[in-house]
N, C-alpha and C. Protein backbone atom coordinates (compact mmCIF):
# COMPACT_ATOMS: atom_id res chain seq x y z
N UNK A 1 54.85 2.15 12.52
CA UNK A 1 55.31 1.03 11.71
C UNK A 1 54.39 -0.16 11.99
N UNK A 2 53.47 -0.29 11.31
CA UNK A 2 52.73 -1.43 11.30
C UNK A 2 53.24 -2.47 10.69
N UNK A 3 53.03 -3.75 11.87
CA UNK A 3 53.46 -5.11 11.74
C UNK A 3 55.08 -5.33 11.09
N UNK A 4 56.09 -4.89 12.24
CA UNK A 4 57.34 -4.76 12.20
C UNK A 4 57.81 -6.18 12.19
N UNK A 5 58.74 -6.58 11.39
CA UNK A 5 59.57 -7.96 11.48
C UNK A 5 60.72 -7.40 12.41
N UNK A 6 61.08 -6.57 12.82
CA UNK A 6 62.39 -6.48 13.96
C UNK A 6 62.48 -5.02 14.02
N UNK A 7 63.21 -4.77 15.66
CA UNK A 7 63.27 -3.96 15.81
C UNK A 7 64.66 -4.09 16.23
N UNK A 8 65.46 -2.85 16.10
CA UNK A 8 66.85 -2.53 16.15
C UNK A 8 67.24 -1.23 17.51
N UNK A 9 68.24 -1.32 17.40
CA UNK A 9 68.72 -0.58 19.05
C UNK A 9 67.97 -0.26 20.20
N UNK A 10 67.59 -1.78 20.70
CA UNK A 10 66.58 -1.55 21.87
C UNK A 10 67.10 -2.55 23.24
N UNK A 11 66.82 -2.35 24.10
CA UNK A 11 66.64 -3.41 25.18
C UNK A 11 66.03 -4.24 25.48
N UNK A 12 66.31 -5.55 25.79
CA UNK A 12 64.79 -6.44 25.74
C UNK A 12 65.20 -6.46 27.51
N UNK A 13 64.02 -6.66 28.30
CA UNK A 13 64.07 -7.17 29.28
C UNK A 13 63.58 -8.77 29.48
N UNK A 14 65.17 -9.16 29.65
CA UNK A 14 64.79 -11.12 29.97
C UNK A 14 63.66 -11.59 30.58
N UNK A 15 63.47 -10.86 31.70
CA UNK A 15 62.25 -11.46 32.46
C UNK A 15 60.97 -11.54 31.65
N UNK A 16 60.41 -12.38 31.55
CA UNK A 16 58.82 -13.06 31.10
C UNK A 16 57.79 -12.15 31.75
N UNK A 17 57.07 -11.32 30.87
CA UNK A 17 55.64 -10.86 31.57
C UNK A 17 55.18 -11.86 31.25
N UNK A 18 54.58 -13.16 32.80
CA UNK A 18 53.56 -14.15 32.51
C UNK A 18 52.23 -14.01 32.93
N UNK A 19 51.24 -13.78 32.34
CA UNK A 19 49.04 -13.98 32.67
C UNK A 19 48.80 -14.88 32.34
N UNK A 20 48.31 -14.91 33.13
CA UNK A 20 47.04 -16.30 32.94
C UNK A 20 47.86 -17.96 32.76
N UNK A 21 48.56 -17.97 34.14
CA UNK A 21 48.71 -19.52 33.79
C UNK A 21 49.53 -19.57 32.96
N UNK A 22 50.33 -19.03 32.09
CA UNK A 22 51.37 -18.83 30.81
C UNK A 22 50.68 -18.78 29.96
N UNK A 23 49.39 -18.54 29.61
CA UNK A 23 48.69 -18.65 28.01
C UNK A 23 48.64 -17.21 27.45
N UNK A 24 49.65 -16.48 28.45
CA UNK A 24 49.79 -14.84 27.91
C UNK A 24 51.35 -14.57 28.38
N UNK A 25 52.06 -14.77 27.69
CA UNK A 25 53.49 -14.73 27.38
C UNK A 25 54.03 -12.97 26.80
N UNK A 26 54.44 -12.23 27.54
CA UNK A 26 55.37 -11.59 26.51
C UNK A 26 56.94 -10.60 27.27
N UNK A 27 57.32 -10.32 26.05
CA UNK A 27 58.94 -9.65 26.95
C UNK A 27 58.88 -7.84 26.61
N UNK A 28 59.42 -7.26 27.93
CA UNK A 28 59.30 -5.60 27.00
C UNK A 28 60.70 -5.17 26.44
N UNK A 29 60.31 -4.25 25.26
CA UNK A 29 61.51 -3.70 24.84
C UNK A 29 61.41 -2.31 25.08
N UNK A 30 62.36 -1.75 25.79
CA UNK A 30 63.07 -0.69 26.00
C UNK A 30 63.74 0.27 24.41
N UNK A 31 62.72 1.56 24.43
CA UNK A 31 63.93 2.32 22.85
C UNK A 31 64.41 3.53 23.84
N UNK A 32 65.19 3.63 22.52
CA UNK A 32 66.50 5.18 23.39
C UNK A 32 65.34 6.41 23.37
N UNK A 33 64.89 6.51 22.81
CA UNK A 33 63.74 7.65 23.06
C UNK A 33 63.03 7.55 24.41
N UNK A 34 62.76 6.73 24.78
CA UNK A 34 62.15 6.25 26.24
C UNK A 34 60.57 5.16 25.94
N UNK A 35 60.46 5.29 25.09
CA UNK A 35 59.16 4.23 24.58
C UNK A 35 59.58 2.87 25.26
N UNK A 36 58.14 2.45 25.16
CA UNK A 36 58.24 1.07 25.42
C UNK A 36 57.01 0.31 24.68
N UNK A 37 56.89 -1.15 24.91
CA UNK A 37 56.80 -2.25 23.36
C UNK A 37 56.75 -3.51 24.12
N UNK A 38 55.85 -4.19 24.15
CA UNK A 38 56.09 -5.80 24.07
C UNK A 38 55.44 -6.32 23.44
N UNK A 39 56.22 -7.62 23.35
CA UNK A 39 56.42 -8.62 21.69
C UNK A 39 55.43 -9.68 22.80
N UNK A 40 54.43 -10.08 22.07
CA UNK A 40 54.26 -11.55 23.23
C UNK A 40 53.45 -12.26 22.41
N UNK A 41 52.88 -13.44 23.13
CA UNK A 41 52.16 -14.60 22.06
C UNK A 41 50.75 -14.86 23.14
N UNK A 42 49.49 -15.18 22.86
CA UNK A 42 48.64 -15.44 23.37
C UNK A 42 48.11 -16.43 22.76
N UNK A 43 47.68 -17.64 23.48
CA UNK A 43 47.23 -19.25 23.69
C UNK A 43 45.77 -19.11 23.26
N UNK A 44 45.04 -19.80 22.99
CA UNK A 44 43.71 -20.40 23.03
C UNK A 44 43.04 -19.68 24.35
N UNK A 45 42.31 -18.92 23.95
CA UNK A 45 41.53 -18.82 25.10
C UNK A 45 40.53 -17.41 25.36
N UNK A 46 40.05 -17.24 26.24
CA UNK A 46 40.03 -15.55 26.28
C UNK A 46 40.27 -14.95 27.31
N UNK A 47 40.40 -13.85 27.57
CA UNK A 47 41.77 -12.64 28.49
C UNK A 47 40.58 -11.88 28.57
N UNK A 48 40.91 -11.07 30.09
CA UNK A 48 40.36 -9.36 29.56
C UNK A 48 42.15 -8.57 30.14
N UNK A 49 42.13 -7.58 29.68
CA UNK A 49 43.55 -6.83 30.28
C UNK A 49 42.70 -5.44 30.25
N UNK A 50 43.65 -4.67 31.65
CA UNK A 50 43.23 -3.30 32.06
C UNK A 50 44.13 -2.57 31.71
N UNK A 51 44.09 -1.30 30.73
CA UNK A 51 44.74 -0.54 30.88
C UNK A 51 45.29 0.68 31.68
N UNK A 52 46.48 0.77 31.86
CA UNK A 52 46.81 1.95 32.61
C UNK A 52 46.73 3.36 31.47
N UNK A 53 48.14 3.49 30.17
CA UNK A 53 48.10 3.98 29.23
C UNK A 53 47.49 3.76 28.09
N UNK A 54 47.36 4.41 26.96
CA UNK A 54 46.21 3.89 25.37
C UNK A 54 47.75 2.81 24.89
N UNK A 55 46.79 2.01 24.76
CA UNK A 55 47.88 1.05 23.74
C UNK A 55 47.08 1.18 22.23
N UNK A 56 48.39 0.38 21.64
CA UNK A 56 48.05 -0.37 19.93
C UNK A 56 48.30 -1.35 20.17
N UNK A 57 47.90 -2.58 19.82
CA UNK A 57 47.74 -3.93 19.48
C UNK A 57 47.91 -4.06 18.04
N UNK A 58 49.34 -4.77 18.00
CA UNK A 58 49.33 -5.02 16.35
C UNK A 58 49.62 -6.26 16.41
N UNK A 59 48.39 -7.25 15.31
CA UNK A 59 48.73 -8.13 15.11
C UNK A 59 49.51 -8.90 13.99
N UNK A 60 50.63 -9.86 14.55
CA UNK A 60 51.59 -10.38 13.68
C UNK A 60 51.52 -11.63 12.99
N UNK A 61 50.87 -12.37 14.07
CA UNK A 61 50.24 -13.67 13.44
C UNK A 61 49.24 -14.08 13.98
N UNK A 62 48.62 -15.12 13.41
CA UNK A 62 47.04 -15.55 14.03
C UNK A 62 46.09 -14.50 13.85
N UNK A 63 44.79 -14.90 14.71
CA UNK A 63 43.97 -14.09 14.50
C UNK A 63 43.75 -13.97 16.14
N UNK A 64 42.72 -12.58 16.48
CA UNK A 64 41.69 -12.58 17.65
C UNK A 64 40.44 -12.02 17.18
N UNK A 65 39.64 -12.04 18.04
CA UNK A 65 38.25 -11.15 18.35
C UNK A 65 38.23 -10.26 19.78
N UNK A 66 38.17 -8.93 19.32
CA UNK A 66 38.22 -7.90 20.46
C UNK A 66 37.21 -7.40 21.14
N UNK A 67 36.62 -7.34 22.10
CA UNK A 67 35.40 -6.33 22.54
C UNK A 67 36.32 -4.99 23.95
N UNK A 68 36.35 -3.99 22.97
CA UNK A 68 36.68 -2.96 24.33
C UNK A 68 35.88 -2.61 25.29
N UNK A 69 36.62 -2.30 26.57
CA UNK A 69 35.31 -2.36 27.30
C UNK A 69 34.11 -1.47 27.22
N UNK A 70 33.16 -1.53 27.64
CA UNK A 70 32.40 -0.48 27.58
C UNK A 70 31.26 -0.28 26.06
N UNK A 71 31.61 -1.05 25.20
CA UNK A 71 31.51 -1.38 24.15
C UNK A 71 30.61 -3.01 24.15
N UNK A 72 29.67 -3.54 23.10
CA UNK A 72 29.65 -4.86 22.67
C UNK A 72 29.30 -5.40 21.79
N UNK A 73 30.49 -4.84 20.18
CA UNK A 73 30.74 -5.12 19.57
C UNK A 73 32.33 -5.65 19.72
N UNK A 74 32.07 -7.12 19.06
CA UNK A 74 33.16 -7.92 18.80
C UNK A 74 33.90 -7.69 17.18
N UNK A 75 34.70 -7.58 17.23
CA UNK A 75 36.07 -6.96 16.45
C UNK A 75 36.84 -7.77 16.08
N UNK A 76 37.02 -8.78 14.88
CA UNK A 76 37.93 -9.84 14.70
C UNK A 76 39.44 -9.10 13.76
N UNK A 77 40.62 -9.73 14.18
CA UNK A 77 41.63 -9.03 13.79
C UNK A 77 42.38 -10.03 13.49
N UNK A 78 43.37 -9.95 12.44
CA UNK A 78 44.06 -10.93 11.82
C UNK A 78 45.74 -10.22 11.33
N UNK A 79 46.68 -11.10 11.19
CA UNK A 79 48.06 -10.54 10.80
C UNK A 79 48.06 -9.67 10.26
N UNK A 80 48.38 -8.75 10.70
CA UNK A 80 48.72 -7.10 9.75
C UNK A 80 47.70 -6.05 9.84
N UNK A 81 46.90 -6.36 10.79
CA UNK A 81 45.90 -5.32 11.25
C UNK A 81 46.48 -5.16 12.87
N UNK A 82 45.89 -3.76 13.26
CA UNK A 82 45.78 -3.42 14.45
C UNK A 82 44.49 -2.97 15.20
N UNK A 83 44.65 -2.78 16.38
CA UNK A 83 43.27 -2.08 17.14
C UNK A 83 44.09 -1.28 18.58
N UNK A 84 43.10 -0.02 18.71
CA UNK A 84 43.57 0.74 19.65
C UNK A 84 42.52 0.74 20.84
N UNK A 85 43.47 1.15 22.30
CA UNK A 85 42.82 0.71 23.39
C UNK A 85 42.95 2.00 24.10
N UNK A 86 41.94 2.48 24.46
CA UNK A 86 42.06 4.18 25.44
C UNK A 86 43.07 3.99 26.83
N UNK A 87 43.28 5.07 27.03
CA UNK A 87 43.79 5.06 28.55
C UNK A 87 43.01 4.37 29.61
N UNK A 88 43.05 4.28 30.80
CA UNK A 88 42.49 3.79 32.14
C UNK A 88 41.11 3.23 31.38
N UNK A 89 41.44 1.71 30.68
CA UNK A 89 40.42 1.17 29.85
C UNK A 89 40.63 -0.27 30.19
N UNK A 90 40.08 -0.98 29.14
CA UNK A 90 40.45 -2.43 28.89
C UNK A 90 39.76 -3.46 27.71
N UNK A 91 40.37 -4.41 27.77
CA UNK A 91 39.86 -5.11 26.45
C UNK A 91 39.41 -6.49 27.00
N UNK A 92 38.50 -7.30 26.10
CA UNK A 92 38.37 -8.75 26.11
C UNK A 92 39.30 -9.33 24.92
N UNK A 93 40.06 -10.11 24.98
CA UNK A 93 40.48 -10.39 23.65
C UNK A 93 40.40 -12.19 23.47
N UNK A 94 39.72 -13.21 22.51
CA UNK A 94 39.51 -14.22 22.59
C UNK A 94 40.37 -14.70 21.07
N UNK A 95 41.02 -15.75 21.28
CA UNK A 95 42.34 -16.26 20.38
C UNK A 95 41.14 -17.82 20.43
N UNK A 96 41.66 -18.52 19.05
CA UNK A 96 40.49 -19.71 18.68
C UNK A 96 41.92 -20.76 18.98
N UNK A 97 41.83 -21.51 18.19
CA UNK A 97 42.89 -22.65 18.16
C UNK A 97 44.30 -22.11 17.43
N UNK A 98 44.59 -21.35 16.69
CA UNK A 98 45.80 -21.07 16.88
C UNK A 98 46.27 -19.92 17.73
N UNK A 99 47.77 -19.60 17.69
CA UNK A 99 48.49 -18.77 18.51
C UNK A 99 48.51 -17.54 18.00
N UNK A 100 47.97 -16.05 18.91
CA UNK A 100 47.85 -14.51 18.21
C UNK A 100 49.46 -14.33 18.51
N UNK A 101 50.05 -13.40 17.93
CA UNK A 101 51.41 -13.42 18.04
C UNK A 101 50.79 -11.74 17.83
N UNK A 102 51.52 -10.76 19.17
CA UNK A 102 51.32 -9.22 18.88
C UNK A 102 52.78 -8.48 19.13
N UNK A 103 51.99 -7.15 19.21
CA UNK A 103 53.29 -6.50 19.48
C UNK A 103 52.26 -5.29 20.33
N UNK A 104 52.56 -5.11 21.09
CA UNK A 104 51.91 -3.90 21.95
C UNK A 104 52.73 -1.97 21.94
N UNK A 105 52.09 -1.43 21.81
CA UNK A 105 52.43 -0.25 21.80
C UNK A 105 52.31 0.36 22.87
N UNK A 106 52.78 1.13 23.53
CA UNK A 106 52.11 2.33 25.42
C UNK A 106 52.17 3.78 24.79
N UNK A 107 51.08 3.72 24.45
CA UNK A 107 51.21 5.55 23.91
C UNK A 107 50.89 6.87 25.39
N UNK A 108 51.22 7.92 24.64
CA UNK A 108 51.08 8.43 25.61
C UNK A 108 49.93 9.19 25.49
């Protein structure tokens, strides 16, 4: 389901995943299948994140520019697009003046 407005019978966990100083905000949701999902917002700036599992990155609002690692081509992504991230990997991801608003996927 690309670029979901809500998701239904899940768990959110209250606690704040906070990076970087708070300019990487997000919460996970728990589904009855056993999946997991976080919703979060990223600030002005640029990040790298390591992966453990392949994620999806779907973006909901704003824009970024991606470089995976290993890679150096930069990848600009905007509301309603996604990009995928390998297992035991990682990304650069750089947000301009407004706020990327995602949703993360943990595939298996």
């Amino acid at each position: 389901m690309l670029n979901p407005t809500e998701f239904k019978n899940v768990t959110a966990v209250t606690k704040a995943n906070i990076y970087f100083d708070g300019n990487v905000v997000s919460h996970t949701l728990l589904f009855a299948d056993g999946s997991k999902k976080t919703l979060g917002l990223i600030y002005s700036g640029g990040y790298h994140f390591g992966t453990d599992k392949a994620e999806r990155m779907e973006i909901i609002a704003g824009s970024c520019s991606v470089t995976l690692d290993g890679q150096s081509q930069v990848l600009a992504y905007g509301a309603g697009t996604s990009f995928a991230v390998p297992a035991k990997s990682g990304f650069n991801i750089e947000v301009g003046a407004d706020i990327c608003e995602y949703v993360c996927s943990f595939l298996d």
